[in-house]
PDB file of N, CA and C in Angstrom:
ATOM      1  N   UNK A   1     -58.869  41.108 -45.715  1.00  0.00           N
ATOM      2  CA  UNK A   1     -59.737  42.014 -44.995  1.00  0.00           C
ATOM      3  C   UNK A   1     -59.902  43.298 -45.799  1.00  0.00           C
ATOM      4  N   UNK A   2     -61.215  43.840 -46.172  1.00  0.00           N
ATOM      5  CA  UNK A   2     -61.044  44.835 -46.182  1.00  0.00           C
ATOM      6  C   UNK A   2     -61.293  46.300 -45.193  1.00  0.00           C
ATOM      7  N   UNK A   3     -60.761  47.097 -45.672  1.00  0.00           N
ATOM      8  CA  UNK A   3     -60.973  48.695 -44.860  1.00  0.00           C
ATOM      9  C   UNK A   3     -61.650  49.114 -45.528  1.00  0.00           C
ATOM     10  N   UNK A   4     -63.301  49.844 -44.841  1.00  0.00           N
ATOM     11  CA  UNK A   4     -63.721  50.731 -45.005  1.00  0.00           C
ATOM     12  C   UNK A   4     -63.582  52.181 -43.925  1.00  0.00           C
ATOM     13  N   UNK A   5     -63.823  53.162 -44.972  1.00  0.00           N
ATOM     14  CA  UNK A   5     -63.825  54.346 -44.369  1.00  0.00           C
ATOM     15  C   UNK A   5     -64.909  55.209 -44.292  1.00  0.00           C
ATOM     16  N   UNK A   6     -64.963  56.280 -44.148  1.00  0.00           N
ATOM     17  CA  UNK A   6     -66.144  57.790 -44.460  1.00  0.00           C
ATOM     18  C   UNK A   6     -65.139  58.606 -44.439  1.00  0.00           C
ATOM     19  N   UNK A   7     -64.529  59.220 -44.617  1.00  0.00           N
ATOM     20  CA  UNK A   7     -63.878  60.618 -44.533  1.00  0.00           C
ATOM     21  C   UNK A   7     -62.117  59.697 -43.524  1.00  0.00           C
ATOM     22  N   UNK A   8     -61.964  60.470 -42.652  1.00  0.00           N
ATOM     23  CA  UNK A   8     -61.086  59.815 -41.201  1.00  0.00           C
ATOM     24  C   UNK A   8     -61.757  58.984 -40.573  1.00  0.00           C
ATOM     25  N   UNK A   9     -63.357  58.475 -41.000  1.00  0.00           N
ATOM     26  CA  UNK A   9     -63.596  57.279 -39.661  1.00  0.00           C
ATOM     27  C   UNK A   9     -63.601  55.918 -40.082  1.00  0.00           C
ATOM     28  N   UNK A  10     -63.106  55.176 -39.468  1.00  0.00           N
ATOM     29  CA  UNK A  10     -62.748  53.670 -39.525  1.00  0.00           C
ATOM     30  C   UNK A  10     -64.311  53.083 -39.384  1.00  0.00           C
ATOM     31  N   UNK A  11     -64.917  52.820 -40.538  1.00  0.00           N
ATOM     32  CA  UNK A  11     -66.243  52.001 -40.233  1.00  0.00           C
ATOM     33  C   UNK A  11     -66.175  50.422 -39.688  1.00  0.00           C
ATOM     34  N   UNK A  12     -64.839  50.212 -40.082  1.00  0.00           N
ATOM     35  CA  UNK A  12     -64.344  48.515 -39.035  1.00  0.00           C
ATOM     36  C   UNK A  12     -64.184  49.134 -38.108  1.00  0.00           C
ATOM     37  N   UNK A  13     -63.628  50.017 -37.787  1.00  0.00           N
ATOM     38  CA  UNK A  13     -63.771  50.378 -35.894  1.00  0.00           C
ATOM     39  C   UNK A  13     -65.088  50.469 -35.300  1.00  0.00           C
ATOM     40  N   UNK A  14     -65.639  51.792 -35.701  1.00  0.00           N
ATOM     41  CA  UNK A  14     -67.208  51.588 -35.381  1.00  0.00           C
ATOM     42  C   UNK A  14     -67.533  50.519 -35.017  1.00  0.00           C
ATOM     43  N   UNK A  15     -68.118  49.604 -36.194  1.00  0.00           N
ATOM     44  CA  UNK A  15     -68.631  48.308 -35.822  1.00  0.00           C
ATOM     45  C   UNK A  15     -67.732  47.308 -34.649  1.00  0.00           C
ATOM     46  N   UNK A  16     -67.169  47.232 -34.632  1.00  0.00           N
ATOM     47  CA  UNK A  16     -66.240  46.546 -33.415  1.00  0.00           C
ATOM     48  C   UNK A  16     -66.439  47.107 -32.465  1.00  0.00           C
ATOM     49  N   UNK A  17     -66.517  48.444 -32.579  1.00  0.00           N
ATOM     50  CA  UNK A  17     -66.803  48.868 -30.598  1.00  0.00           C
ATOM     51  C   UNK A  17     -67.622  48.710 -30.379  1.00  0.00           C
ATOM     52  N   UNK A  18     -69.094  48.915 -31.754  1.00  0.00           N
ATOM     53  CA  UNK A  18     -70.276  48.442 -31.286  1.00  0.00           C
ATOM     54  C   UNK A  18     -70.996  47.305 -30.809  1.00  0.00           C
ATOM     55  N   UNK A  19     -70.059  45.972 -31.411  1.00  0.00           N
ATOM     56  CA  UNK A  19     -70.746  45.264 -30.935  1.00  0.00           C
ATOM     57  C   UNK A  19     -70.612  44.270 -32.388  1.00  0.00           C
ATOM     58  N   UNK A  20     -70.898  44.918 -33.389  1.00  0.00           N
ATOM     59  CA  UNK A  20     -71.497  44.446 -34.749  1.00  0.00           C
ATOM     60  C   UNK A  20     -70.508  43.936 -35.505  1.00  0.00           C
ATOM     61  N   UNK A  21     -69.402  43.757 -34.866  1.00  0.00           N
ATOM     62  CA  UNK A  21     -68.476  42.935 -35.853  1.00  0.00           C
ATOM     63  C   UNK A  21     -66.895  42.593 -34.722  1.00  0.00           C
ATOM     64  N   UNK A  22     -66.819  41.172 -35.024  1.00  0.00           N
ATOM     65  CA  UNK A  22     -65.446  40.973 -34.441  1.00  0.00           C
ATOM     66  C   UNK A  22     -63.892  40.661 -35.261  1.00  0.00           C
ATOM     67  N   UNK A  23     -63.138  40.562 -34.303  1.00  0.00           N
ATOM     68  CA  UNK A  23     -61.835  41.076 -35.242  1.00  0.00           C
ATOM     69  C   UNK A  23     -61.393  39.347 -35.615  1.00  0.00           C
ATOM     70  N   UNK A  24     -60.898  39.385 -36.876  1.00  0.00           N
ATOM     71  CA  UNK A  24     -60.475  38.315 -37.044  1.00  0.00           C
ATOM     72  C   UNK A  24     -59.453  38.068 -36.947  1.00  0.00           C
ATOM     73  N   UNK A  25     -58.442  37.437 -35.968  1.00  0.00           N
ATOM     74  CA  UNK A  25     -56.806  38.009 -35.873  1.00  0.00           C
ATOM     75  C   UNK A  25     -55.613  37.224 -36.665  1.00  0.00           C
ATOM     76  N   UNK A  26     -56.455  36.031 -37.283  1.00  0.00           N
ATOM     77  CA  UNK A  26     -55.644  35.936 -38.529  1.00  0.00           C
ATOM     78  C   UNK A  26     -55.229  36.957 -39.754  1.00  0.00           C
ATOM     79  N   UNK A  27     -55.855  38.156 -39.857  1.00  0.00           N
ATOM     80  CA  UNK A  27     -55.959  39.280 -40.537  1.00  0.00           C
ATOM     81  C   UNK A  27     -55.362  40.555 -40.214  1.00  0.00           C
ATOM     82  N   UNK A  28     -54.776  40.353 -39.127  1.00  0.00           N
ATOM     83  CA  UNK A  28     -54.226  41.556 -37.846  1.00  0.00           C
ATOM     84  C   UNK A  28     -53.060  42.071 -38.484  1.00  0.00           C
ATOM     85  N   UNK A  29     -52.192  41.831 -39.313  1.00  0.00           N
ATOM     86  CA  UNK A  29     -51.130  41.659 -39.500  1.00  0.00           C
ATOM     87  C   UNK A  29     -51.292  42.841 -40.440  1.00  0.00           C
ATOM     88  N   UNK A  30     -52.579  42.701 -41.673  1.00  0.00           N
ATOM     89  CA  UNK A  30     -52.524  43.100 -42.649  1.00  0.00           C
ATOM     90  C   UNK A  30     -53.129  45.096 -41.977  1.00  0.00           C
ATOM     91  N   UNK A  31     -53.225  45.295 -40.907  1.00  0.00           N
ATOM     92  CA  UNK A  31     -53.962  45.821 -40.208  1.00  0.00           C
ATOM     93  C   UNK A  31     -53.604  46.822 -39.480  1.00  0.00           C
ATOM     94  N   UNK A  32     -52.107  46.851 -39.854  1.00  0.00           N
ATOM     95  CA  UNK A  32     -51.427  47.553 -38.641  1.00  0.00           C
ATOM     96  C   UNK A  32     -51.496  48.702 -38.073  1.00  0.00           C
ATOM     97  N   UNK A  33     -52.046  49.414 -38.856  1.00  0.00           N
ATOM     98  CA  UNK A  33     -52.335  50.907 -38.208  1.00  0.00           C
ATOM     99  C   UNK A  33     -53.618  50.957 -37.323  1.00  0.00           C
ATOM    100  N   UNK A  34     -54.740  49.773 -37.199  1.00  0.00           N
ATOM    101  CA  UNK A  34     -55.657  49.654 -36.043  1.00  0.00           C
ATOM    102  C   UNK A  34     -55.680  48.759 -35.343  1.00  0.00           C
ATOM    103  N   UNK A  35     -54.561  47.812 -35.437  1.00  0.00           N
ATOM    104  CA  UNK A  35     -54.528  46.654 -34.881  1.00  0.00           C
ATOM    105  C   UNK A  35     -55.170  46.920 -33.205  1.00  0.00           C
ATOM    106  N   UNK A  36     -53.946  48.007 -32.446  1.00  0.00           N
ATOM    107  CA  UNK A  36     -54.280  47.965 -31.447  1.00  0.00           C
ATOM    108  C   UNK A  36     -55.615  48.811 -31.120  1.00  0.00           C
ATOM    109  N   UNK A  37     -56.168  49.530 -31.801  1.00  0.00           N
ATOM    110  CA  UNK A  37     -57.419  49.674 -31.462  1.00  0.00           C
ATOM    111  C   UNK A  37     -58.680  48.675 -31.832  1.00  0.00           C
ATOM    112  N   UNK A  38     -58.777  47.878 -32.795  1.00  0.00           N
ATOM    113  CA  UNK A  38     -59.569  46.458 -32.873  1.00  0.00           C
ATOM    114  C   UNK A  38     -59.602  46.172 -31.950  1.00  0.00           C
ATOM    115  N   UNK A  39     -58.642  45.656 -31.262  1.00  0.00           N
ATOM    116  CA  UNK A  39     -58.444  44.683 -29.965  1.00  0.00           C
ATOM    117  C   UNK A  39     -58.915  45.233 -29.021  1.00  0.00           C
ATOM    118  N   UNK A  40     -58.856  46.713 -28.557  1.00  0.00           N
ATOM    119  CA  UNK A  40     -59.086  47.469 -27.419  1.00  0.00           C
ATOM    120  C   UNK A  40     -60.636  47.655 -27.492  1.00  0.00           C
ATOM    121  N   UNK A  41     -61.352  48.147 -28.537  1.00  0.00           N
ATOM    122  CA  UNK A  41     -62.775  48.201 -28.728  1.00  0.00           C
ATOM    123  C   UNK A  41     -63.299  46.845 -28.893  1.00  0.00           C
ATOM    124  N   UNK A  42     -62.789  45.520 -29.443  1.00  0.00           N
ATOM    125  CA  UNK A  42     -63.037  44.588 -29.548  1.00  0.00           C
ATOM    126  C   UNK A  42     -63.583  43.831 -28.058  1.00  0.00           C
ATOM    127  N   UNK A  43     -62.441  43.992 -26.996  1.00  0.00           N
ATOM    128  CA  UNK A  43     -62.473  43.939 -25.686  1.00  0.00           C
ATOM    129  C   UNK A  43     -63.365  44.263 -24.501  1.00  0.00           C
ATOM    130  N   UNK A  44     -63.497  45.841 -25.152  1.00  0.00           N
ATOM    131  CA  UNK A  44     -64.838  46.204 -24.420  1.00  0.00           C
ATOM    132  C   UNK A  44     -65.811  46.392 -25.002  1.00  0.00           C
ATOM    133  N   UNK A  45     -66.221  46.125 -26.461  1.00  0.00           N
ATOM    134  CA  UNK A  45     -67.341  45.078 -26.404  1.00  0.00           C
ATOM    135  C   UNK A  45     -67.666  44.001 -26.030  1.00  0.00           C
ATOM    136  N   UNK A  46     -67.407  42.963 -25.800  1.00  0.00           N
ATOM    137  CA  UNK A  46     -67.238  41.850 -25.106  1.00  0.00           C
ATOM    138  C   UNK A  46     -67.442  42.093 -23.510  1.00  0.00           C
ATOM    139  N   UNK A  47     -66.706  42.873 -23.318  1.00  0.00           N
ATOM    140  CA  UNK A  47     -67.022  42.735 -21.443  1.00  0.00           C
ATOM    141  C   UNK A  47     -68.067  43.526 -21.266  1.00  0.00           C
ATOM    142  N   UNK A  48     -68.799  44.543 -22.120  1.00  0.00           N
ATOM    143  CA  UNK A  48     -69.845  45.700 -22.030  1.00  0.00           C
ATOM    144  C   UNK A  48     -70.811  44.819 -22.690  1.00  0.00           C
ATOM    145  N   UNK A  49     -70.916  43.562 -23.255  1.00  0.00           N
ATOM    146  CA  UNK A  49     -71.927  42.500 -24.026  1.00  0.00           C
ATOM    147  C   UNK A  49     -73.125  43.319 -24.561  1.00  0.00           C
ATOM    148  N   UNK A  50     -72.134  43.818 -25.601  1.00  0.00           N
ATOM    149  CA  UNK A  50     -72.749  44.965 -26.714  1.00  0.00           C
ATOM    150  C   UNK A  50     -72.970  43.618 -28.302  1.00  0.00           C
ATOM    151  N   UNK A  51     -74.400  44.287 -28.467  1.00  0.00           N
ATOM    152  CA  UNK A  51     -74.486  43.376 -29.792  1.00  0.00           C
ATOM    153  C   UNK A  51     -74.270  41.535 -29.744  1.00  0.00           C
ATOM    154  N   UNK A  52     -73.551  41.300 -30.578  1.00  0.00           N
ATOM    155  CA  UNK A  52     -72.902  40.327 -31.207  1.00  0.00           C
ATOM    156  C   UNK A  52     -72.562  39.130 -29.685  1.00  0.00           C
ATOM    157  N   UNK A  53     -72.090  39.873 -28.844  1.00  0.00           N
ATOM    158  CA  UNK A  53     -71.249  39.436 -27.657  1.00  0.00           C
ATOM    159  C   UNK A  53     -72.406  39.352 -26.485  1.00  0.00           C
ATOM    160  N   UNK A  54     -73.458  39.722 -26.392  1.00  0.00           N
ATOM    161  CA  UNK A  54     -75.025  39.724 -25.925  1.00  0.00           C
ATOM    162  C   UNK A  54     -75.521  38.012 -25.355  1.00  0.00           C
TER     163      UNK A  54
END
């Protein structure tokens, strides 16, 4: 997996809350400092059927 950034913002986060990208959790591991936010924005994209999850 890679991490992108801008400055402090997680552009894999972004996209995951938006809608525009899901978490792959075979990769979670490598991840650990957003793991639990992937999952949490991951989540409510999905139940908010933003983007991708539509």
């Amino acid at each position: 997996m890679a991490k992108i950034s801008q400055g402090n913002r997680s552009i894999n986060l972004i996209m995951v809350q938006e809608g525009h990208a899901v978490v792959y959790h075979q990769f979670l591991n490598n991840c650990t400092d957003l793991k639990d936010s992937l999952l949490t924005a991951e989540n409510s994209a999905r139940s908010r059927k933003l983007a991708f999850w539509n």
